[in-house]
C-alpha atoms as a PDB file:
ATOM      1  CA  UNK A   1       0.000   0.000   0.000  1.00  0.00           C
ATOM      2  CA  UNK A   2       1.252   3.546  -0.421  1.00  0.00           C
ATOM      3  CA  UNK A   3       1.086   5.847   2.005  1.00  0.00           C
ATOM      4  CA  UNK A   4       3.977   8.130   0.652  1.00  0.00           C
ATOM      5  CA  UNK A   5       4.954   9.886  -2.528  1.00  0.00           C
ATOM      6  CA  UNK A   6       8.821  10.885  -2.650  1.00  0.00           C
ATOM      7  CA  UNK A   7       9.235  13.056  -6.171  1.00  0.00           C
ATOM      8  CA  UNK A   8      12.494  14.216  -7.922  1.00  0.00           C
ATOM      9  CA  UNK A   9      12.271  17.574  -9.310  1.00  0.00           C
ATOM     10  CA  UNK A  10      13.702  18.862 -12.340  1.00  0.00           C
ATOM     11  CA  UNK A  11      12.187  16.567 -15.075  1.00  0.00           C
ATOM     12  CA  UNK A  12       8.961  15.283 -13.148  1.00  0.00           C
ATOM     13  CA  UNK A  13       7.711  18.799 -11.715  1.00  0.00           C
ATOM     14  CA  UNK A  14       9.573  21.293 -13.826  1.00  0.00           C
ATOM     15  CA  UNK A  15      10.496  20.615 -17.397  1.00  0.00           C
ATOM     16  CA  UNK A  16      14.007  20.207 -18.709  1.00  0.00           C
ATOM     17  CA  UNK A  17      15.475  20.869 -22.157  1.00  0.00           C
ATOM     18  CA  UNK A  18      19.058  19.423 -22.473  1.00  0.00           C
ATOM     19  CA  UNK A  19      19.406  19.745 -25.912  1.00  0.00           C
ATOM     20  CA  UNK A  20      18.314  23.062 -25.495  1.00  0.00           C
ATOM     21  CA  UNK A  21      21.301  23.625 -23.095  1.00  0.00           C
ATOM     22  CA  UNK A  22      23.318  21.726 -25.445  1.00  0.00           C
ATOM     23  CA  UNK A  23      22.450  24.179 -28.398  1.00  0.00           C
ATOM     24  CA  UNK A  24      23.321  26.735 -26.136  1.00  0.00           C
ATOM     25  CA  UNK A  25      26.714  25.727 -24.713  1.00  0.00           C
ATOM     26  CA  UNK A  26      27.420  24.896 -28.301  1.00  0.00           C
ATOM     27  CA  UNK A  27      28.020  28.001 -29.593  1.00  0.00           C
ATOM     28  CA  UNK A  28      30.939  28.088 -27.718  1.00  0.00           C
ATOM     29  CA  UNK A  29      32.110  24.045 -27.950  1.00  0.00           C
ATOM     30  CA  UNK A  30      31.889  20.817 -29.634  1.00  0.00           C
ATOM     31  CA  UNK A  31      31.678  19.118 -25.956  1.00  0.00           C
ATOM     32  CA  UNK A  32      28.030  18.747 -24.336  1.00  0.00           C
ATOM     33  CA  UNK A  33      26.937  18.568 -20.711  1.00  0.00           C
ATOM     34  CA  UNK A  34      27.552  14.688 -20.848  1.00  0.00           C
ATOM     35  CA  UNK A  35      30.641  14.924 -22.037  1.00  0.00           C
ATOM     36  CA  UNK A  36      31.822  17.889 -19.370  1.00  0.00           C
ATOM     37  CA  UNK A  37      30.669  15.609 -16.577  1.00  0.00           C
ATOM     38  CA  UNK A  38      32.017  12.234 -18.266  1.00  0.00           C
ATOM     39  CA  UNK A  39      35.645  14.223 -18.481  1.00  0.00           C
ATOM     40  CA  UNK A  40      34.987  15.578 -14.585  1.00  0.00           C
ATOM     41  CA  UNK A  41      32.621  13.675 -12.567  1.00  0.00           C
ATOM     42  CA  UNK A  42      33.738  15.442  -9.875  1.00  0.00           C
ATOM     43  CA  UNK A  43      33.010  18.931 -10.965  1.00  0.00           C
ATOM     44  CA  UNK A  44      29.466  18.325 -10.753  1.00  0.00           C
ATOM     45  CA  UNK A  45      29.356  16.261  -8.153  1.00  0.00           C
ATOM     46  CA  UNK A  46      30.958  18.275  -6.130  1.00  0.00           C
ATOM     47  CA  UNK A  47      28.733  21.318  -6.988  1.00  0.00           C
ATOM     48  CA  UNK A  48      25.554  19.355  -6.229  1.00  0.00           C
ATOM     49  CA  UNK A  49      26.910  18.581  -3.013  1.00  0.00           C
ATOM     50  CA  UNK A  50      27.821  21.976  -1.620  1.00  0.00           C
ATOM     51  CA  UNK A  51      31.369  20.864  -1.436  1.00  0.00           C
ATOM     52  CA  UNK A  52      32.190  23.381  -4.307  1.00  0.00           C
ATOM     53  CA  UNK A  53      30.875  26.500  -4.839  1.00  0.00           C
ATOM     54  CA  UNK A  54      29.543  27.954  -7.594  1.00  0.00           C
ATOM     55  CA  UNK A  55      32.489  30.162  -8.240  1.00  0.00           C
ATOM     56  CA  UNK A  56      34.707  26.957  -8.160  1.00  0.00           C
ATOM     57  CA  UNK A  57      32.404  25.427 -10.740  1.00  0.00           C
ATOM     58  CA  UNK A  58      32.071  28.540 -12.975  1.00  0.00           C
ATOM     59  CA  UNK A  59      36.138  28.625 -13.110  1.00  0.00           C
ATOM     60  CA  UNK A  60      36.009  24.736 -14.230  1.00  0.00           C
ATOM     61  CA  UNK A  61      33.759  25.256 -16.831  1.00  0.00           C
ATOM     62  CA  UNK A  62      35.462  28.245 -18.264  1.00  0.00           C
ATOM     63  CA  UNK A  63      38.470  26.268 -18.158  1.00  0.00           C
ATOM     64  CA  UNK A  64      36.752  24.271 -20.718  1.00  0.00           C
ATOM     65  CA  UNK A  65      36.373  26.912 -23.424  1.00  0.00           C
ATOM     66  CA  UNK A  66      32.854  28.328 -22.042  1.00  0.00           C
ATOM     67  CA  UNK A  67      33.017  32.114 -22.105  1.00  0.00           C
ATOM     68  CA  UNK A  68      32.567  33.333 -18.441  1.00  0.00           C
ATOM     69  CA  UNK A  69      29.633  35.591 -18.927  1.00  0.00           C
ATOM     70  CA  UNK A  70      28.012  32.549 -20.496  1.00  0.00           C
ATOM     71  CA  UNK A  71      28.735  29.563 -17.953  1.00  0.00           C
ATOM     72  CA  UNK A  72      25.947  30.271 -15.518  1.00  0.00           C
ATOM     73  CA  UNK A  73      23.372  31.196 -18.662  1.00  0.00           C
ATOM     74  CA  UNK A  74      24.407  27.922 -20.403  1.00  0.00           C
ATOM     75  CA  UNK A  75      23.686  25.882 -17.331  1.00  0.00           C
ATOM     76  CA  UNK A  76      20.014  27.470 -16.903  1.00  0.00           C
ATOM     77  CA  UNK A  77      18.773  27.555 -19.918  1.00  0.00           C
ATOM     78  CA  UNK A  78      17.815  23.510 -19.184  1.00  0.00           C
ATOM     79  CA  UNK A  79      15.218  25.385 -17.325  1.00  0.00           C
ATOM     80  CA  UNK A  80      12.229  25.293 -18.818  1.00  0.00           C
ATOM     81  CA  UNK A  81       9.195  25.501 -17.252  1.00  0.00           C
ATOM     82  CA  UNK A  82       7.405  25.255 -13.915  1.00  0.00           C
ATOM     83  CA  UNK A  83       3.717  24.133 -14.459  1.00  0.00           C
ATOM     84  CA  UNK A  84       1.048  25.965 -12.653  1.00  0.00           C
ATOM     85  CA  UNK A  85      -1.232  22.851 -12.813  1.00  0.00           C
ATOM     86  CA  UNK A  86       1.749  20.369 -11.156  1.00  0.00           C
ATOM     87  CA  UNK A  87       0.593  22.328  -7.527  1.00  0.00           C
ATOM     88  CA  UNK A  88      -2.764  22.133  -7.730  1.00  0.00           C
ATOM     89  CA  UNK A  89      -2.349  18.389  -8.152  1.00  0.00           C
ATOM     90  CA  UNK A  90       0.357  18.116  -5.183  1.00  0.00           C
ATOM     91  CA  UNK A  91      -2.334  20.172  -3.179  1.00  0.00           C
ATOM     92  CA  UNK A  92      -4.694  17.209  -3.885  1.00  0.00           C
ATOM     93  CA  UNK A  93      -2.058  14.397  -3.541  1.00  0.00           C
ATOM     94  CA  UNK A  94      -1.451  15.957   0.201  1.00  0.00           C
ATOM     95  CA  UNK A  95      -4.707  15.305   1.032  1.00  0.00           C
ATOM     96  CA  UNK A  96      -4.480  11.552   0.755  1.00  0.00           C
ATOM     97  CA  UNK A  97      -0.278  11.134   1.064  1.00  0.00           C
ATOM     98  CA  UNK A  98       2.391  12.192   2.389  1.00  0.00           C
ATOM     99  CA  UNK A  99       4.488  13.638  -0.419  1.00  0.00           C
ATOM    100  CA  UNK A 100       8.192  14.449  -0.259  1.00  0.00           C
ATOM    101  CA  UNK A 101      10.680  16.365  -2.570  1.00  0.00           C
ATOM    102  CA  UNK A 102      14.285  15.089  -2.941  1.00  0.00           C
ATOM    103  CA  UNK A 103      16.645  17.107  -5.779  1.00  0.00           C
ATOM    104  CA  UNK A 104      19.625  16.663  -7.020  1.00  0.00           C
ATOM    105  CA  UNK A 105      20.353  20.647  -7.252  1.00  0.00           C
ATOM    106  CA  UNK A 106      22.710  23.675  -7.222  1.00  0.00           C
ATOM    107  CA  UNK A 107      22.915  26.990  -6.543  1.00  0.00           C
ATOM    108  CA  UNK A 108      22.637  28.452  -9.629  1.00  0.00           C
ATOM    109  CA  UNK A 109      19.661  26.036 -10.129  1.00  0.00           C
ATOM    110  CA  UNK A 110      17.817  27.319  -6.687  1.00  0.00           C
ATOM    111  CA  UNK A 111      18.421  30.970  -7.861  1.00  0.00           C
ATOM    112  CA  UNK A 112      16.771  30.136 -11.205  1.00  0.00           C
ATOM    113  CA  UNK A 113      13.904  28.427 -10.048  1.00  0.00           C
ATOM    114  CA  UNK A 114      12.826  30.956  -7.847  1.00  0.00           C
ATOM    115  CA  UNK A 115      12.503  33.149 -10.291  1.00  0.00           C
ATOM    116  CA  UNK A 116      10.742  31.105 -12.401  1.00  0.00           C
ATOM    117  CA  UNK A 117       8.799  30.120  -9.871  1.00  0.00           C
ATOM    118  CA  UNK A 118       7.626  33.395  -8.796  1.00  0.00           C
ATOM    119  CA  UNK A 119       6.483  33.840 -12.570  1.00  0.00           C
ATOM    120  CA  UNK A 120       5.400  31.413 -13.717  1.00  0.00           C
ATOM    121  CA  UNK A 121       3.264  29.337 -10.465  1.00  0.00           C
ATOM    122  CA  UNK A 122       2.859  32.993  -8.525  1.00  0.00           C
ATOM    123  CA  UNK A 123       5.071  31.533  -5.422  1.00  0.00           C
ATOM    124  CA  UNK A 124       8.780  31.619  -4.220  1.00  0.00           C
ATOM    125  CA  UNK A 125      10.956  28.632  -4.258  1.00  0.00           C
ATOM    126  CA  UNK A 126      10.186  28.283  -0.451  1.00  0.00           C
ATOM    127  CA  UNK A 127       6.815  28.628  -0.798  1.00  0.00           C
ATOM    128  CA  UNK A 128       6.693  25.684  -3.128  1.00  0.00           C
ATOM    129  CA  UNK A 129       9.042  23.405  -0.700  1.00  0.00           C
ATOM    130  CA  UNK A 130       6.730  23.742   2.122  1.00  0.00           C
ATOM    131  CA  UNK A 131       4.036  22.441  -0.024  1.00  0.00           C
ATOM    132  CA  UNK A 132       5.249  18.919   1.640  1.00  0.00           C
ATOM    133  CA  UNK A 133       5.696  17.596   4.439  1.00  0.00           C
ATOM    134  CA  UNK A 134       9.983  17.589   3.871  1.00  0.00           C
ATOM    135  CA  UNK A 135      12.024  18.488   1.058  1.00  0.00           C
ATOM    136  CA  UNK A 136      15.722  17.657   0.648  1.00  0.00           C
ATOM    137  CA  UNK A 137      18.325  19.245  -1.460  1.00  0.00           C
ATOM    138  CA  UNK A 138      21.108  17.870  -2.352  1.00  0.00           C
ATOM    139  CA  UNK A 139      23.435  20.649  -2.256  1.00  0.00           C
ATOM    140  CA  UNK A 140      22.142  21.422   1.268  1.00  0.00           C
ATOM    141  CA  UNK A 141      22.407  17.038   2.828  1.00  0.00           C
ATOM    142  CA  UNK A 142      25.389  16.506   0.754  1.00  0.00           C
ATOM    143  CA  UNK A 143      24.730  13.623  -0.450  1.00  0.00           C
ATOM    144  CA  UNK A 144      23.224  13.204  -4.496  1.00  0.00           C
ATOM    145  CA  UNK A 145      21.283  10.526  -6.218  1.00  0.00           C
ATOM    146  CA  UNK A 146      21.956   8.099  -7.072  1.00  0.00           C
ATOM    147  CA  UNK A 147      24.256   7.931  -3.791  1.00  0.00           C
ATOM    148  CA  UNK A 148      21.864   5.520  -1.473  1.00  0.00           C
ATOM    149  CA  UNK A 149      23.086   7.964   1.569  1.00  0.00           C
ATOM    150  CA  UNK A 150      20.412  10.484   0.572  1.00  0.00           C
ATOM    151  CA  UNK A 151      17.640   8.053   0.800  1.00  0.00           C
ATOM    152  CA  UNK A 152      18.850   6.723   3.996  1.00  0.00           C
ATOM    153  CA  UNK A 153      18.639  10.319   5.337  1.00  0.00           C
ATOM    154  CA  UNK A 154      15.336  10.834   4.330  1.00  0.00           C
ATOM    155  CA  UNK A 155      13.986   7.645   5.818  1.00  0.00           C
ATOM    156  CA  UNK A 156      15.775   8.275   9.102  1.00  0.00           C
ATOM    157  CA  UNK A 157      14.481  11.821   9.167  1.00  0.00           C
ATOM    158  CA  UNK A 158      10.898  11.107   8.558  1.00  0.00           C
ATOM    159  CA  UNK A 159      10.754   7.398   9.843  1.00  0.00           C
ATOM    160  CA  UNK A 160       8.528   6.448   6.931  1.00  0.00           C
ATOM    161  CA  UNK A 161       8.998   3.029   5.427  1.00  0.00           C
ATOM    162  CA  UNK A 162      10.292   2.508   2.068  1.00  0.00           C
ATOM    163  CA  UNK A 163       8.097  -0.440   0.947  1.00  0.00           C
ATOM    164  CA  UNK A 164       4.797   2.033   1.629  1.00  0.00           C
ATOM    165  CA  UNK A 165       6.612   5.062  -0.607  1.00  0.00           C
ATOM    166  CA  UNK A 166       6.633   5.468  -3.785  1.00  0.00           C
ATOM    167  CA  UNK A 167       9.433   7.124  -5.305  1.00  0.00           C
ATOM    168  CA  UNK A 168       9.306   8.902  -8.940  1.00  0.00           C
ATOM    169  CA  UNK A 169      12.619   9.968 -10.630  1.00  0.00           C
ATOM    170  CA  UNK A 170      13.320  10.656 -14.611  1.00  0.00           C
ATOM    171  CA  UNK A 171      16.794   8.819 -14.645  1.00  0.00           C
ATOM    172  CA  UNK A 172      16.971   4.976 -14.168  1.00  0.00           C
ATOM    173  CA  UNK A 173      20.344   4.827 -12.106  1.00  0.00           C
ATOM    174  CA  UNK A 174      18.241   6.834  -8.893  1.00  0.00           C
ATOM    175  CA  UNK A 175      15.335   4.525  -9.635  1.00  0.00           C
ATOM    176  CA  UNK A 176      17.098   1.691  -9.246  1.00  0.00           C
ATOM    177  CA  UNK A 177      19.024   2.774  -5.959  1.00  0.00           C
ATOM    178  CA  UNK A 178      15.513   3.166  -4.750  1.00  0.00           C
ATOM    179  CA  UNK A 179      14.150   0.105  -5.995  1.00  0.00           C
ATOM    180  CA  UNK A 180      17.509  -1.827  -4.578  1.00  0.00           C
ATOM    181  CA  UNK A 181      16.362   0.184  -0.888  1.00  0.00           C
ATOM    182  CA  UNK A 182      12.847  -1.538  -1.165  1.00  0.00           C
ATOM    183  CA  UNK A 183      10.916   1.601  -2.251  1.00  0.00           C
ATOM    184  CA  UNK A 184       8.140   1.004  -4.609  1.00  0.00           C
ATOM    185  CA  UNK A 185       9.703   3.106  -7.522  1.00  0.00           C
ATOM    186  CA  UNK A 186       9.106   4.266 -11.400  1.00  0.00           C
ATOM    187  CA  UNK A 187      11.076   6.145 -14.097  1.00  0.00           C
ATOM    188  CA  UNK A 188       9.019   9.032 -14.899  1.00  0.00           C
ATOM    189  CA  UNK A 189       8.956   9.144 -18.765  1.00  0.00           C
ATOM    190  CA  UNK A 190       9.511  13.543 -19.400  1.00  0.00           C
ATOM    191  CA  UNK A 191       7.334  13.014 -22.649  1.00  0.00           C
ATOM    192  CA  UNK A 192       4.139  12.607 -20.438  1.00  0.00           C
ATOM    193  CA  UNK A 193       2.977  15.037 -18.217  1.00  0.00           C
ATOM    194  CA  UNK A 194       3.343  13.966 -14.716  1.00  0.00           C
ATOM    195  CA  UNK A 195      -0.224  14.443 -13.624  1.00  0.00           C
ATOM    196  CA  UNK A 196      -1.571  11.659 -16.078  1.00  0.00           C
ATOM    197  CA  UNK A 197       1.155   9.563 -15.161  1.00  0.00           C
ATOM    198  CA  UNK A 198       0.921   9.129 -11.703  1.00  0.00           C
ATOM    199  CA  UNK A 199      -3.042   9.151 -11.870  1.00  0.00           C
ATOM    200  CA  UNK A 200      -2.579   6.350 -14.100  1.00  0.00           C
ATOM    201  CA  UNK A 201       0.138   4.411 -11.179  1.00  0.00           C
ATOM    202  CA  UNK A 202      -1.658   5.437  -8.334  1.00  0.00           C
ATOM    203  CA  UNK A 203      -5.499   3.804 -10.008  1.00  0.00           C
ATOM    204  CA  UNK A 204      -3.833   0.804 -10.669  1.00  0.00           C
ATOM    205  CA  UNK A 205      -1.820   0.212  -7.375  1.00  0.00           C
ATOM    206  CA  UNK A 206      -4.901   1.102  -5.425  1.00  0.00           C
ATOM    207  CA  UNK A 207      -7.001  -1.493  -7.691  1.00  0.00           C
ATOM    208  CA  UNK A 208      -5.160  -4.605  -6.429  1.00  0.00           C
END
């Protein structure tokens, strides 16, 4: 049975574009995102996790050809929307579930999305986190999917079992961390719109 609803955030509740960041950072280099963080895991690891800051990262992406003034627009331009509809439905989900957010994130990331946030779904980036009952960023735990730490911390903090949660996440690699925790877990496809999707899960869990 689930009782709990554990969401990722950029790609199930806001929209991402990497190509469009890709287009973007290409003006300036053959190399993509994937292939800056396949030649330094560590770089964005490490920014994720608070353990570098984003002045550190901007001076290791620069180092990569990226025009200064262009290495924090290149990395938010992925950015693409924040659905107004996405909170009414968490509003409804809270009614029945306890729902949870758990990002991997940034700083530059947190600064964008409150913006956006405040434009486009009328609320601050706060605002929207105390929507549920916890929220966890990476940058602020230190710890980042697919790490198993992260989900360790959240289940200590909150005490709430993994087999009655349901965790959603767009990449397979944190899906299957969650799965391999005993979490009842799905890849999120970014195609669909999350609403249907989980309307669709939720009908036929609650069926058997």
């Amino acid at each position: 049975m689930i009782k709990h609803i554990l969401f990722d955030f950029g790609g199930v509740l806001v929209d991402l574009d990497w190509n469009r960041a890709n287009r973007y950072l290409g003006q300036f280099t053959k190399e993509t995102w994937e292939d800056l963080y396949r030649a330094a895991p560590e770089m964005l690891h490490g920014f994720e996790t608070g353990r570098i800051s984003g002045d550190e990262f901007l001076d290791a992406v620069k180092s990569r050809g990226i025009p200064e003034a262009h290495v924090k627009q290149a990395w938010n331009v992925v950015l693409v929307r924040f659905p107004k509809h996405r909170v009414h439905f968490l509003k409804i989900l809270k009614e029945r579930y306890s729902i949870y957010l758990y990002s991997n994130i940034n700083v530059w990331h947190i600064e964008a999305l409150d913006a956006m946030a405040r434009e486009q779904i009328g609320m601050s980036l706060d605002a929207f986190r105390r929507l549920f009952h916890g929220t966890w960023f990476s940058n602020e735990m230190g710890h980042r999917k697919p790490d198993p730490g992260g989900f360790e911390v959240i289940l200590k903090e909150t005490g709430i079992r993994p087999e009655e949660t349901l965790f959603i996440d767009d990449t397979p690699a944190n899906v299957a961390t969650a799965q391999d925790l005993s979490f009842q877990a799905f890849r999120h496809d970014p195609r669909q719109d999350i609403t249907n999707e989980l309307t669709r899960y939720l009908h036929a869990a609650n069926a058997h």
